[in-house]
C-alpha atoms as a PDB file:
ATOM      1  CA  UNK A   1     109.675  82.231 119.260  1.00  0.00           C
ATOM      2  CA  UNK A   2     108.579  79.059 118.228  1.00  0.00           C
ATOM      3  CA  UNK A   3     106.187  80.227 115.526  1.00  0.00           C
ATOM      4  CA  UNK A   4     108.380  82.693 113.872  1.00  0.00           C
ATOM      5  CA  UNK A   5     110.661  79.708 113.706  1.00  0.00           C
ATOM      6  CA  UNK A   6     107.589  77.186 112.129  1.00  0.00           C
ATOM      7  CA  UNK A   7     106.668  80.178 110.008  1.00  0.00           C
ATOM      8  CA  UNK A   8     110.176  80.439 109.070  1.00  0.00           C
ATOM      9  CA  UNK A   9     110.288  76.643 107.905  1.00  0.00           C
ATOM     10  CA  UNK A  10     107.512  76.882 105.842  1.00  0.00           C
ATOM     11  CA  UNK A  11     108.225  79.866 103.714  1.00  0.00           C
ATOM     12  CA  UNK A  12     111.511  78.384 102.912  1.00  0.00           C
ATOM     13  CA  UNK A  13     109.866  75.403 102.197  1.00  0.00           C
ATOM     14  CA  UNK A  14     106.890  77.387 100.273  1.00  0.00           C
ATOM     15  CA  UNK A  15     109.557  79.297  97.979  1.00  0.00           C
ATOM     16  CA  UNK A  16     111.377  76.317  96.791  1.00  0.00           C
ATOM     17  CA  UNK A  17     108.710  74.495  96.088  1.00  0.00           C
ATOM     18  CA  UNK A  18     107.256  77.774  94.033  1.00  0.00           C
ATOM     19  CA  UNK A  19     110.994  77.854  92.077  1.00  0.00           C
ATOM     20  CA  UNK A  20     111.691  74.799  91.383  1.00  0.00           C
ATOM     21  CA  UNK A  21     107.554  75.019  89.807  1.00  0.00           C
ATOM     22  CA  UNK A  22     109.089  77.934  88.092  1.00  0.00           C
ATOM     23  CA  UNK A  23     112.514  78.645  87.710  1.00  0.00           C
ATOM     24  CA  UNK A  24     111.939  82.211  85.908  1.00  0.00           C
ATOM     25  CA  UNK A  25     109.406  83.264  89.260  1.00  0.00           C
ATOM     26  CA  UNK A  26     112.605  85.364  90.893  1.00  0.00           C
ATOM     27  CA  UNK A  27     112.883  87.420  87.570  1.00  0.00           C
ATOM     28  CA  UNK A  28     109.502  88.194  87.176  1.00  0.00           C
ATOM     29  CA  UNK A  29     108.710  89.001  90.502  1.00  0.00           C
ATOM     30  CA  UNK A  30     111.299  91.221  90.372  1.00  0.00           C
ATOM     31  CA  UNK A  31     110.350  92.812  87.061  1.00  0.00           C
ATOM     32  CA  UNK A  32     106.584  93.175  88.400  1.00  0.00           C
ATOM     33  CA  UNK A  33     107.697  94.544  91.352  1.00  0.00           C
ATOM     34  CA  UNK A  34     109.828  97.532  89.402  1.00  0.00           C
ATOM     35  CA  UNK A  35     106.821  98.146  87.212  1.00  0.00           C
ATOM     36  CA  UNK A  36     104.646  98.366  90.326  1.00  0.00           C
ATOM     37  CA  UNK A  37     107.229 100.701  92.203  1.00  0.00           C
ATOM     38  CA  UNK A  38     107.269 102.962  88.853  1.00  0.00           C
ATOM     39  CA  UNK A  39     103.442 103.183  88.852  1.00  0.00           C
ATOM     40  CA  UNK A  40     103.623 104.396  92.441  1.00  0.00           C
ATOM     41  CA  UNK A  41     106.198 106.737  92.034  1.00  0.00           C
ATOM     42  CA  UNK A  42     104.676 108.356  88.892  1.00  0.00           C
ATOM     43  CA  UNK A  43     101.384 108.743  90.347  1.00  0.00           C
ATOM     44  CA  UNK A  44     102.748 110.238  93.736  1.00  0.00           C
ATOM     45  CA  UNK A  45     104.184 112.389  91.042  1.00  0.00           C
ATOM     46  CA  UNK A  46     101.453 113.632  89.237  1.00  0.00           C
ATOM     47  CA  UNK A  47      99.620 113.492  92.249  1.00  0.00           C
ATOM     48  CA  UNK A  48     101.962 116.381  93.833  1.00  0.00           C
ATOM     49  CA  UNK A  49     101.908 117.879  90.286  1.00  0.00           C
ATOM     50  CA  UNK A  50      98.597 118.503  90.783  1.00  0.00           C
ATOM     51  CA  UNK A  51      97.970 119.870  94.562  1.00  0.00           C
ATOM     52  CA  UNK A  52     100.851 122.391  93.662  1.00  0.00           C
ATOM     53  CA  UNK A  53      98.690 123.377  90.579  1.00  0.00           C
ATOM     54  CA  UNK A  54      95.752 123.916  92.511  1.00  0.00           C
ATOM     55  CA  UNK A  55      97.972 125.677  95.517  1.00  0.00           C
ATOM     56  CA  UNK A  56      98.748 128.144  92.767  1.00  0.00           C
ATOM     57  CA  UNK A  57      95.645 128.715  91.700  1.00  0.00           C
ATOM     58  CA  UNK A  58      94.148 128.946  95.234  1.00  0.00           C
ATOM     59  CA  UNK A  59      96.909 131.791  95.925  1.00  0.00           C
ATOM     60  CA  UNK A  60      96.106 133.224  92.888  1.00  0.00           C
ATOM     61  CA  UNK A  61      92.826 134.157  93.454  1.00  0.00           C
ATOM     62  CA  UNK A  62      93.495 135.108  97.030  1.00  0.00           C
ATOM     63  CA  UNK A  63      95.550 137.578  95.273  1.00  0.00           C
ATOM     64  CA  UNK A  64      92.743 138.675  93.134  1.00  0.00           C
ATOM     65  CA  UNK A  65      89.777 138.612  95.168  1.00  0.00           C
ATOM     66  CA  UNK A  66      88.432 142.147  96.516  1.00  0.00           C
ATOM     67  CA  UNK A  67      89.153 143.331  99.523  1.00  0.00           C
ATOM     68  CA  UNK A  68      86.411 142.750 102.195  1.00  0.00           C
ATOM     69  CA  UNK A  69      84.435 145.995 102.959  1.00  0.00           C
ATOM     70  CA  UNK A  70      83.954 146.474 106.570  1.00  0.00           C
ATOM     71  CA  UNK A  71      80.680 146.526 108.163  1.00  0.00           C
ATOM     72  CA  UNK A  72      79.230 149.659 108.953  1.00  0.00           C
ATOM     73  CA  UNK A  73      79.239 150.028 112.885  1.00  0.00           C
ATOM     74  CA  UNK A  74      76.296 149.232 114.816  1.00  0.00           C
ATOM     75  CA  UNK A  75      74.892 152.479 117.187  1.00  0.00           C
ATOM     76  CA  UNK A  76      75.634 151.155 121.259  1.00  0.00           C
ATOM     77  CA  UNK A  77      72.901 152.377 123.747  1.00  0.00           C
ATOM     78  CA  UNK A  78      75.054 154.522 125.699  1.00  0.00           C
ATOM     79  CA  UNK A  79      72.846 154.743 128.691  1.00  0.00           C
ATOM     80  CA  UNK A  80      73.058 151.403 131.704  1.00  0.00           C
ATOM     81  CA  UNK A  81      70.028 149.891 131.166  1.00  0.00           C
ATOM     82  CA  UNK A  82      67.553 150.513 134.636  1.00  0.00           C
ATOM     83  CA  UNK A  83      67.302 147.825 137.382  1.00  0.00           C
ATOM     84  CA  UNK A  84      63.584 147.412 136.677  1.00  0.00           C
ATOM     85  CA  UNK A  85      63.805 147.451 132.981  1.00  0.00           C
ATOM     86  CA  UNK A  86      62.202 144.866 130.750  1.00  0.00           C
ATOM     87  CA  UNK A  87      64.930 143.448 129.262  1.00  0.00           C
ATOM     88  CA  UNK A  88      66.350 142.617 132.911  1.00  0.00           C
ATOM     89  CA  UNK A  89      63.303 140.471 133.828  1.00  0.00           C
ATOM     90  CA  UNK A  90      62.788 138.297 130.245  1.00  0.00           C
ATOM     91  CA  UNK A  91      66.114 137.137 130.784  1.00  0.00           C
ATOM     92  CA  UNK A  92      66.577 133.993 133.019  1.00  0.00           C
ATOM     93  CA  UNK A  93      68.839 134.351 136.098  1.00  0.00           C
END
């Protein structure tokens, strides 16, 4: 509690001493600050501009693309393999 109240003390202090140093510092901090908040905003903008763009493009050429072909089917042994077969002992229990 006791810092937040120091820290308190000397911002106070800080911004008076930094307007009466420069009386117009309130209006241009505010104007910088609008100019930075319309940079965000326009490039958040163009930004979303942008992903939607490439959203429709990407659905687009899902849309397009050929359908995929599907592999021919691979012939099953149909017979159980033997207990003494080959294949039984090269594989580790």
């Amino acid at each position: 509690m006791g810092k937040f109240v120091i820290g308190l003390i000397v911002g106070i202090v800080v911004g008076a001493v930094a307007i009466s140093a420069n009386p117009n510092l309130a209006g241009e901090l505010r104007v910088s600050l609008a100019n930075l908040t319309a940079q965000v905003m326009r490039t958040a903008g163009e930004t979303a501009e942008d992903l939607g763009n490439a959203a429709e493009e990407a659905g687009r050429a899902v849309d397009t693309e050929a359908p995929v072909e599907t592999m021919p089917a691979v012939p099953r042994e149909t017979a159980p393999a033997a207990p003494g077969d080959e294949r039984e002992a090269a594989e580790p229990q």
